[in-house]
Protein backbone atom coordinates (compact mmCIF):
# COMPACT_ATOMS: atom_id res chain seq x y z
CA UNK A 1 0.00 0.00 0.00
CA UNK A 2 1.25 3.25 -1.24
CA UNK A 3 2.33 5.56 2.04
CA UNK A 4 1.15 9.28 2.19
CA UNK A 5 3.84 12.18 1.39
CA UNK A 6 4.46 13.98 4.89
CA UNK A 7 2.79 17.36 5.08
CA UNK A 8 4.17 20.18 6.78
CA UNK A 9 1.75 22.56 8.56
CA UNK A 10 3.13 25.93 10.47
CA UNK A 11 1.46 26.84 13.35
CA UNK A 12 1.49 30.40 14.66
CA UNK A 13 -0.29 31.27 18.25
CA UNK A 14 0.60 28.19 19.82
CA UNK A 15 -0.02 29.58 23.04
CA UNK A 16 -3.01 31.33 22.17
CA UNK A 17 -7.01 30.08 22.78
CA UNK A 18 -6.66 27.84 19.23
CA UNK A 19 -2.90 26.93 19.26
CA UNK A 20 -3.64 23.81 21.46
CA UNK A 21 -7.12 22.99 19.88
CA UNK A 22 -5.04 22.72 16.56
CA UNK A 23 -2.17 20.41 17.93
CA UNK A 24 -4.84 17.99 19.54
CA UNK A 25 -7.11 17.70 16.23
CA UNK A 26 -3.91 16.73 14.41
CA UNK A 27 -2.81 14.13 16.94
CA UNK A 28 -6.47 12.55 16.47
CA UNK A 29 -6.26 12.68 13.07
CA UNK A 30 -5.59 9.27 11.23
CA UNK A 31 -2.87 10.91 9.48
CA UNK A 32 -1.02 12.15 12.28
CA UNK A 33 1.92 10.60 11.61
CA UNK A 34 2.41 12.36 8.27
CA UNK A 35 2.12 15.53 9.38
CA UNK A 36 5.52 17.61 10.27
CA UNK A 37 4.61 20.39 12.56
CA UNK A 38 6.74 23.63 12.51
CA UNK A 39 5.14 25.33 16.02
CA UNK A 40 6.66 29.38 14.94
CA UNK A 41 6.63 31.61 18.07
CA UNK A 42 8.08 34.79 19.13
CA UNK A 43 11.09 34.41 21.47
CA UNK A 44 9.62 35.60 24.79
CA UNK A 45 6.72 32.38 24.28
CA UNK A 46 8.79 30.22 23.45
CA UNK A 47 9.36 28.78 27.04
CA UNK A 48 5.49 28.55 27.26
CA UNK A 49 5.35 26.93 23.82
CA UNK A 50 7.43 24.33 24.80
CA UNK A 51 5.37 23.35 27.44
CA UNK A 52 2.56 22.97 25.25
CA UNK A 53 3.67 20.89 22.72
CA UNK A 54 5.57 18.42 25.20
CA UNK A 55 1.63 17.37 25.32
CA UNK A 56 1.90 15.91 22.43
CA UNK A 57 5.32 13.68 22.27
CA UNK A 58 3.67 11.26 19.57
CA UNK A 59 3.62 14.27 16.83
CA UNK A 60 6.67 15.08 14.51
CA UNK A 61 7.09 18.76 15.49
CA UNK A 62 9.64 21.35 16.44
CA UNK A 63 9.67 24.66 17.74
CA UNK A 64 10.97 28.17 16.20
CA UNK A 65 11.80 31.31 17.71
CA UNK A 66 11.29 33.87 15.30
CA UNK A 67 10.78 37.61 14.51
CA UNK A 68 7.31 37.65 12.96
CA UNK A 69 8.31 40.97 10.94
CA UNK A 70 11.63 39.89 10.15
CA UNK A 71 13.41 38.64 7.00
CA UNK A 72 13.30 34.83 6.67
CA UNK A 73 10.65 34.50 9.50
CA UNK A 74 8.26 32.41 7.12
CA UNK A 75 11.66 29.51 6.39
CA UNK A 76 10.33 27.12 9.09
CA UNK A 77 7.29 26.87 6.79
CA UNK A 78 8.77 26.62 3.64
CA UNK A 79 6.60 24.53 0.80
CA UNK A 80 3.72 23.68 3.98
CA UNK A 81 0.64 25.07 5.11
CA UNK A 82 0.80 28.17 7.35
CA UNK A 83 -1.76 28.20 10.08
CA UNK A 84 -2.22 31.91 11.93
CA UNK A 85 -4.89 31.03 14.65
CA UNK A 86 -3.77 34.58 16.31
CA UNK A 87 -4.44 38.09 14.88
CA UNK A 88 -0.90 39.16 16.10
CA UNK A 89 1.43 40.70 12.78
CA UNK A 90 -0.81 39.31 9.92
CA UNK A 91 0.38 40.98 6.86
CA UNK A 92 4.16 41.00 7.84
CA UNK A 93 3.21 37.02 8.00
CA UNK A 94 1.63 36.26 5.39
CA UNK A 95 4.48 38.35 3.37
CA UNK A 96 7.35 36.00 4.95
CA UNK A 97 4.82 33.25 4.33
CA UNK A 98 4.99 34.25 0.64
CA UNK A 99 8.55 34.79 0.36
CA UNK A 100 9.13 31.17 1.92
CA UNK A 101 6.55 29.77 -0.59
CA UNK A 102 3.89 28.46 1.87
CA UNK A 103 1.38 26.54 -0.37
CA UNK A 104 -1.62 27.81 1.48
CA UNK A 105 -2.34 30.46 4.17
CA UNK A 106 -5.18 30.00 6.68
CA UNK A 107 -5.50 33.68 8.28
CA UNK A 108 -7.20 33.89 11.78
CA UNK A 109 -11.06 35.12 11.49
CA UNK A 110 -13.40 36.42 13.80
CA UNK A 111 -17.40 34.88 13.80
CA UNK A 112 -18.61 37.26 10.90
CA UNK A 113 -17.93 36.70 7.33
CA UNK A 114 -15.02 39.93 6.73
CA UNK A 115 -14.07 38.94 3.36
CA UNK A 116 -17.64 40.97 1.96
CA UNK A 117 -17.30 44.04 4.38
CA UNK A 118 -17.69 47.66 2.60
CA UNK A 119 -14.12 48.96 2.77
CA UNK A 120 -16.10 52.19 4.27
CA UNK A 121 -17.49 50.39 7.48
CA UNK A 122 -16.18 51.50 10.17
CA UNK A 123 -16.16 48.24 12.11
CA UNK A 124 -12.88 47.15 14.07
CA UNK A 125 -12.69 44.33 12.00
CA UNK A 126 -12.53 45.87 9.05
CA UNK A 127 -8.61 44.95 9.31
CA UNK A 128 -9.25 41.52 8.43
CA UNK A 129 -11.14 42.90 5.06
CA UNK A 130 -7.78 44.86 4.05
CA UNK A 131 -5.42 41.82 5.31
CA UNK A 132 -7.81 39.63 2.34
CA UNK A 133 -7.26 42.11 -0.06
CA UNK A 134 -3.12 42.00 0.78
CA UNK A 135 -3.43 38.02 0.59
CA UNK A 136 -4.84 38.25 -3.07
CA UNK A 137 -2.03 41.13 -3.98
CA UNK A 138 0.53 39.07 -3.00
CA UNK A 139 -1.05 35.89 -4.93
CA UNK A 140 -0.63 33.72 -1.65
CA UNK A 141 -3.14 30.93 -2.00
CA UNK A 142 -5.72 31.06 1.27
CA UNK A 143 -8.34 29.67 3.09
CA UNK A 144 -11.15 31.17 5.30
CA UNK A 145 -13.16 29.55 8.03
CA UNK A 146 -15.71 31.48 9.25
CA UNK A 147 -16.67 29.79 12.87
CA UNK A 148 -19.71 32.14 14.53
CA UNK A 149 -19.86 32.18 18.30
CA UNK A 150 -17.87 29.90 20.34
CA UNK A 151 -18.35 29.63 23.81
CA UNK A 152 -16.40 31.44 26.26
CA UNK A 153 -15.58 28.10 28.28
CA UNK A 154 -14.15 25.50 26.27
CA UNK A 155 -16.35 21.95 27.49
CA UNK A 156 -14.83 19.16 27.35
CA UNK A 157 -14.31 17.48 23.13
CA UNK A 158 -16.96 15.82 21.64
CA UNK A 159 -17.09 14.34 18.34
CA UNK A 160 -17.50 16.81 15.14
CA UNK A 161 -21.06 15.43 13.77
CA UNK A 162 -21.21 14.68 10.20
CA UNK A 163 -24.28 17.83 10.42
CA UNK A 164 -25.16 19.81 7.10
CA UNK A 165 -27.64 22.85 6.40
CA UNK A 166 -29.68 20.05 4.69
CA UNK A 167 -29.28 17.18 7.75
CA UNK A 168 -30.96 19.35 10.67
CA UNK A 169 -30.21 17.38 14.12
CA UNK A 170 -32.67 14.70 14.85
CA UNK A 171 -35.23 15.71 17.15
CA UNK A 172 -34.83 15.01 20.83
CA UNK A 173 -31.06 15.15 20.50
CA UNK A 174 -29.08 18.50 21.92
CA UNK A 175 -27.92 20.94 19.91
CA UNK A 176 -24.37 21.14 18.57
CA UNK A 177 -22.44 23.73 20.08
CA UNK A 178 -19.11 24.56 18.05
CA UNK A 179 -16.27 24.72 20.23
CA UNK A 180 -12.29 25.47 19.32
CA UNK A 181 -12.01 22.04 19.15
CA UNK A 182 -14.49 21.14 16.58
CA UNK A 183 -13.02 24.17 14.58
CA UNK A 184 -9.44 22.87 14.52
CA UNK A 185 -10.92 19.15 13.72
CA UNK A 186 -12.58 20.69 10.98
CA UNK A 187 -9.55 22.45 9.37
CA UNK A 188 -7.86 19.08 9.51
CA UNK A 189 -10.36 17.60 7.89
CA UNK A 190 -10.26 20.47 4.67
CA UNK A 191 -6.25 19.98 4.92
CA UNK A 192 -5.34 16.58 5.09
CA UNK A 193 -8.55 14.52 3.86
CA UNK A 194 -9.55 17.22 0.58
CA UNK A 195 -6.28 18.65 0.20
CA UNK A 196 -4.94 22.03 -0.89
CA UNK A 197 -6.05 21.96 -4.47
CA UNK A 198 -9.21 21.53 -3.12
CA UNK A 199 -9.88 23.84 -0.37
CA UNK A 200 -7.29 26.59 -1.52
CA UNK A 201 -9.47 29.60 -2.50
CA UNK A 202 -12.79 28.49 0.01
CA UNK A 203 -14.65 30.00 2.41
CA UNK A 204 -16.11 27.27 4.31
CA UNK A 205 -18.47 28.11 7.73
CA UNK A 206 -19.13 25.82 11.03
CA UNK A 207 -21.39 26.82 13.18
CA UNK A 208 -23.98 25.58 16.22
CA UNK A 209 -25.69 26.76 19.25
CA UNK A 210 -23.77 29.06 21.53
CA UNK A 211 -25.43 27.39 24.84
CA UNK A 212 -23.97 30.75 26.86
CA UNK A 213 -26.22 32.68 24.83
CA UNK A 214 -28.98 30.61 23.67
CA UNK A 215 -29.10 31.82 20.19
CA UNK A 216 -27.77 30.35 16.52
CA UNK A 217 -25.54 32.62 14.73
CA UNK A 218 -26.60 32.77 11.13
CA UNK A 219 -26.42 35.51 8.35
CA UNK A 220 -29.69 34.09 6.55
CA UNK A 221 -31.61 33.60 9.56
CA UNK A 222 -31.86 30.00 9.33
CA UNK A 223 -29.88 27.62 11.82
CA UNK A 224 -27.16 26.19 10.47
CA UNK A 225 -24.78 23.53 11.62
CA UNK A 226 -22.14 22.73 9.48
CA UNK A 227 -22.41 24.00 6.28
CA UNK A 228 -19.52 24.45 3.43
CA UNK A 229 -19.64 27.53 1.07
């Protein structure tokens, strides 16, 4: 049986709320053991990085200290995926990410879609609208996942259900609530089972019932539970 090239995937954020969510999806993920991890971190995390990622001693990875805004920041990466689950220095990343030739670029989002926003709103994430338009200058190959709500305490994992806008949940079951967890199982999911060539231009949305607030996040009014775009 024919083995699966490794895959590298950069991780940026590490320490933030997703960092960890992302190394645990990828250490459940049946291809695990293909995946080479490059965890990129500014020098005063590193200690703490380290300490996450000792966590995980069955996954290939390493750790980089690196100047986010300096020259040759992006090498760790080099020919991989570059994950930014933090909003810290996004265009001076996704330039090194482009100069070190990062195959695709999944940019950190917020709940609501940003990649349609007026360039006159004056919303504070309008950033994220003028980071997309820098992405597409620079002709770096990207990926958006639009997540809604998530709660403010992380519960403990559950399964991501195979749930689409047209496969409601059965009655008499509870709601899905999307957590970081079933966000970073989900971008394993576009990555390593559909691939690059597949997912790289998407904008793909999960979302569920925020419990905390007792509402369903949804731009069309209708619930909606995990639903690709």
């Amino acid at each position: 049986m024919a083995m699966s090239p490794p895959v590298t995937i950069a991780i940026l954020s590490v320490t933030g709320i997703l960092g960890p969510s992302v190394l645990q999806a990828i250490a459940e993920h049946p291809r695990a053991l293909d995946v080479r991890i490059r965890v990129l971190t500014r020098p005063m995390s590193a200690e703490k990085a380290h300490t996450i990622v000792a966590e995980y001693p069955t996954l290939y990875l390493t750790v980089h200290a690196i100047d986010y805004a300096g020259e040759g920041g992006g090498e760790p990466a080099r020919g991989g995926f570059g994950l930014l689950p933090g909003f810290i220095a996004q265009d001076a990343v996704a330039r090194a990410a482009k100069a070190a030739g990062v195959r695709l670029f999944v940019p950190s989002e917020f709940g609501a879609p940003t990649h349609s926003m007026p360039l006159d709103s004056e919303n504070y994430i309008l950033g994220k609208r003028y980071h997309h338009d820098l992405l597409r200058r620079l002709e770096l190959p990207y990926l958006l996942v639009y997540t809604g709500m998530l709660p403010q305490t992380e519960p403990a994992p559950t399964p991501l259900p195979p749930l689409t806008a047209a496969e409601p949940i059965p009655l008499g079951q509870p709601p899905f609530e999307t957590t970081r967890y079933h966000v970073a199982t989900y971008l394993m999911q576009l990555l390593l089972d559909r691939g690059v060539e597949a997912v790289a231009g998407g904008i793909y949305v999960i979302r569920g019932l925020r419990r905390d607030r007792g509402i369903v996040s949804s731009e069309t009014g209708k619930t909606e539970w995990v639903l690709d775009v």
